[in-house]
C-alpha atoms as a PDB file:
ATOM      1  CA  UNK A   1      20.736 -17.515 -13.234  1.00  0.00           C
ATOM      2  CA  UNK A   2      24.400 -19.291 -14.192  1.00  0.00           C
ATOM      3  CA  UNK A   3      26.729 -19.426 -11.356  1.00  0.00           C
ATOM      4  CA  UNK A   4      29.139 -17.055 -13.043  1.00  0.00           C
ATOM      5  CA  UNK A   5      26.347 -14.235 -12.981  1.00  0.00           C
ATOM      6  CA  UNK A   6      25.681 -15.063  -9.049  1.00  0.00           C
ATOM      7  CA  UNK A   7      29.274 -14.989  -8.399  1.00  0.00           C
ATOM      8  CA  UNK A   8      29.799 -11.315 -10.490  1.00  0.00           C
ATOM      9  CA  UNK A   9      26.762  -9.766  -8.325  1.00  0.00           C
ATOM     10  CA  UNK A  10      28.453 -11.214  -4.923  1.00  0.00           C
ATOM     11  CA  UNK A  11      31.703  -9.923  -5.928  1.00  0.00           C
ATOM     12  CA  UNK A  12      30.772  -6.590  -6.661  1.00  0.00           C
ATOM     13  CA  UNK A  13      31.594  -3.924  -4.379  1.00  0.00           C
ATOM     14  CA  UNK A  14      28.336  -1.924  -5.284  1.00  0.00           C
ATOM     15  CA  UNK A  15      26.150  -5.099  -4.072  1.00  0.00           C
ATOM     16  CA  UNK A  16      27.894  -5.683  -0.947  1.00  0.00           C
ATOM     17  CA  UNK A  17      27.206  -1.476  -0.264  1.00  0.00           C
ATOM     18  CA  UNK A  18      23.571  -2.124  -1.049  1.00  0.00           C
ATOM     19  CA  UNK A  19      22.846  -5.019   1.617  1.00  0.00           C
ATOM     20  CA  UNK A  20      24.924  -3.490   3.658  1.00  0.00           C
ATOM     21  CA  UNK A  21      23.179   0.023   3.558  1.00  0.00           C
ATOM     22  CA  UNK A  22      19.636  -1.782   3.372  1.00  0.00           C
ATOM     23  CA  UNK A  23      20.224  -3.927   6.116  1.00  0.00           C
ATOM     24  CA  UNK A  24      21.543  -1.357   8.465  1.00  0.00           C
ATOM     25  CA  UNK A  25      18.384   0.629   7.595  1.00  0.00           C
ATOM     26  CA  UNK A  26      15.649  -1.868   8.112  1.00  0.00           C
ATOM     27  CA  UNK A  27      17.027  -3.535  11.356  1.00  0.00           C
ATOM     28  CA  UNK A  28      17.465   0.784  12.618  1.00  0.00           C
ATOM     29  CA  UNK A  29      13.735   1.249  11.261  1.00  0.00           C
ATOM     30  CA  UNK A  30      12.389  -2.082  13.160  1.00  0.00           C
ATOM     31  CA  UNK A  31      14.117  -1.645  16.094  1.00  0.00           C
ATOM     32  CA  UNK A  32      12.397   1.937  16.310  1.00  0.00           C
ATOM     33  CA  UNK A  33       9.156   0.852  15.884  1.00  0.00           C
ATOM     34  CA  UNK A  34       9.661  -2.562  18.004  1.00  0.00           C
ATOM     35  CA  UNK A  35      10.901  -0.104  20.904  1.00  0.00           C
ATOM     36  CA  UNK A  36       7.371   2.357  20.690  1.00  0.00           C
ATOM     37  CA  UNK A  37       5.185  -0.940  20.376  1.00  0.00           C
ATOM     38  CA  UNK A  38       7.269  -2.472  23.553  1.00  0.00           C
ATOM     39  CA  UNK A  39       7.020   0.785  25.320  1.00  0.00           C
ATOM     40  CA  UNK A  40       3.033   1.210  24.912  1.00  0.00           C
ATOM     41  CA  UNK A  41       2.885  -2.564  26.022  1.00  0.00           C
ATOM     42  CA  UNK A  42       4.421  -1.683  28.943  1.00  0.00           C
ATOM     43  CA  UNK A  43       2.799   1.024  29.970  1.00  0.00           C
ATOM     44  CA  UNK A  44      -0.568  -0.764  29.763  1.00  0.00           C
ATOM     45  CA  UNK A  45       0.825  -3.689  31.847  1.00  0.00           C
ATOM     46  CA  UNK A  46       2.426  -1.620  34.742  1.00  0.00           C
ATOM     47  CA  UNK A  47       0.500   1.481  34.452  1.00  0.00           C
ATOM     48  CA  UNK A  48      -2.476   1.586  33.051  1.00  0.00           C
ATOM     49  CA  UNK A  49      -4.015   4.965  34.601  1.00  0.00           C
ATOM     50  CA  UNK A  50      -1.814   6.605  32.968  1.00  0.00           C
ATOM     51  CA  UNK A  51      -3.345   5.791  29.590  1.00  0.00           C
ATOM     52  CA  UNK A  52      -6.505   5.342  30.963  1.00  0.00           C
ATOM     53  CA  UNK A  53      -6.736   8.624  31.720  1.00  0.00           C
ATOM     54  CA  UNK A  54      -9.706  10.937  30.167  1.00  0.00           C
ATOM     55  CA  UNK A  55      -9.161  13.612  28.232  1.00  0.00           C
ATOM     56  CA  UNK A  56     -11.147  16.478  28.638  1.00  0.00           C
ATOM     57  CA  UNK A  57     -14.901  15.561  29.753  1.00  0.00           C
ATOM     58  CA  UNK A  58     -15.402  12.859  27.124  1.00  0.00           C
ATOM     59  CA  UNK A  59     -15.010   9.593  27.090  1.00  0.00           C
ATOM     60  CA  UNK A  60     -11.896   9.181  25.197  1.00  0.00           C
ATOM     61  CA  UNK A  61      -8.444   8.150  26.971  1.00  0.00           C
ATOM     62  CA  UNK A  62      -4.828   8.914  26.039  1.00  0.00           C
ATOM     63  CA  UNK A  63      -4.472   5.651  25.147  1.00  0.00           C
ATOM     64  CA  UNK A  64      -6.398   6.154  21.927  1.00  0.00           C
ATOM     65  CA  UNK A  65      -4.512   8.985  20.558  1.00  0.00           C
ATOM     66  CA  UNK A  66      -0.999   6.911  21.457  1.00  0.00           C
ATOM     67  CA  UNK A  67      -2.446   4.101  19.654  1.00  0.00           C
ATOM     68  CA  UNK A  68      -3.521   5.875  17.017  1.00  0.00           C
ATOM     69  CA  UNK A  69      -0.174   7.281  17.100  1.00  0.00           C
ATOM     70  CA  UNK A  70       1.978   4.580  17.165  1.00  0.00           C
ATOM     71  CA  UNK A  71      -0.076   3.038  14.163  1.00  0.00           C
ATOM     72  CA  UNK A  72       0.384   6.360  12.313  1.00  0.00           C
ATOM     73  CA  UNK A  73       4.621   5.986  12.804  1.00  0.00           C
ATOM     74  CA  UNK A  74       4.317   2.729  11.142  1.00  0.00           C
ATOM     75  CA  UNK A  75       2.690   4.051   8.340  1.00  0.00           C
ATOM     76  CA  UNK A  76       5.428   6.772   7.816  1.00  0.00           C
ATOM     77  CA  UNK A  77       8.303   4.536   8.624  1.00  0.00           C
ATOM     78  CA  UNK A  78       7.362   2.468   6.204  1.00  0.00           C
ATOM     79  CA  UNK A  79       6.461   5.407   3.627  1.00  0.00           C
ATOM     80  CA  UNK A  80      10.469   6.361   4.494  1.00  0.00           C
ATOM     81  CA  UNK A  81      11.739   2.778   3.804  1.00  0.00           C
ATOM     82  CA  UNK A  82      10.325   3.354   0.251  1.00  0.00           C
ATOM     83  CA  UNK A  83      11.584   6.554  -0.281  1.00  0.00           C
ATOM     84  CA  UNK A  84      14.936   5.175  -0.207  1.00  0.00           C
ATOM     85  CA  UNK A  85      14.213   1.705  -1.025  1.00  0.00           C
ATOM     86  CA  UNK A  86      13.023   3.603  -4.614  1.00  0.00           C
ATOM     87  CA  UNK A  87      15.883   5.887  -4.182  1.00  0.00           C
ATOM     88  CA  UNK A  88      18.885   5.010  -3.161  1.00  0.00           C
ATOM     89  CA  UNK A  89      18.874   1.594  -2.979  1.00  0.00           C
ATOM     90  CA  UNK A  90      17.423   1.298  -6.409  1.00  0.00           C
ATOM     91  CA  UNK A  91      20.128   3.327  -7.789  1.00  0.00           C
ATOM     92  CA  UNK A  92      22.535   1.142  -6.591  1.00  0.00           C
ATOM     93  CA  UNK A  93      20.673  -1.901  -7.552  1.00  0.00           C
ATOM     94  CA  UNK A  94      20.347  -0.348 -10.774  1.00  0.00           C
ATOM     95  CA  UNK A  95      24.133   0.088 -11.460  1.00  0.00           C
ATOM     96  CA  UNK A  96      24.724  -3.676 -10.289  1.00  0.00           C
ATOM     97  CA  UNK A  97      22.148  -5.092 -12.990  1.00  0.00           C
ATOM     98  CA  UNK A  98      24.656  -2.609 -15.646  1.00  0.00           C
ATOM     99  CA  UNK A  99      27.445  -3.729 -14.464  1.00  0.00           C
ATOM    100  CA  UNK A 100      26.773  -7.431 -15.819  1.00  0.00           C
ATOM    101  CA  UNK A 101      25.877  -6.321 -19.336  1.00  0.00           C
END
């Protein structure tokens, strides 16, 4: 890509929006999941009854459910970054790419 090209894309107002918009998004989305992961960590370390707990007369805990869980909320954060990531974002990327023609 010529230097011109770079500098047109870094210039543009629509580009700066996009990381902007996408960065703010991923770092909200990480720190959400980073949070539940710490959180679960945490409760095994300093309490571990509490998830150790059985549910009903079987021999599953609550800690495999909020496992499960927590793998689940990865699945649809992600799904929800590329909603908008094919959304949104690509709109705008979209626009940048026509503004150089």
């Amino acid at each position: 890509m010529k230097k011109d090209t770079v500098d047109q894309i870094l210039s543009n107002p629509k580009y700066q929006e996009l990381v902007s918009k996408r960065s703010k998004f991923a770092w909200t989305l990480s720190i959400v999941i980073l949070v539940v992961y710490y959180a679960f960590v945490l409760v095994i370390a300093f309490e571990p009854a509490l998830l150790g707990a059985k549910i009903g007369d079987g021999v599953i805990s609550v800690g495999i459910p909020v496992g499960m869980g927590i793998i689940v909320l990865s699945f649809i954060l992600t799904g929800i970054y590329v909603k908008r990531a094919n959304g949104e974002f690509e709109v705008l990327t979209q626009d940048i790419k026509n503004s150089l023609k």
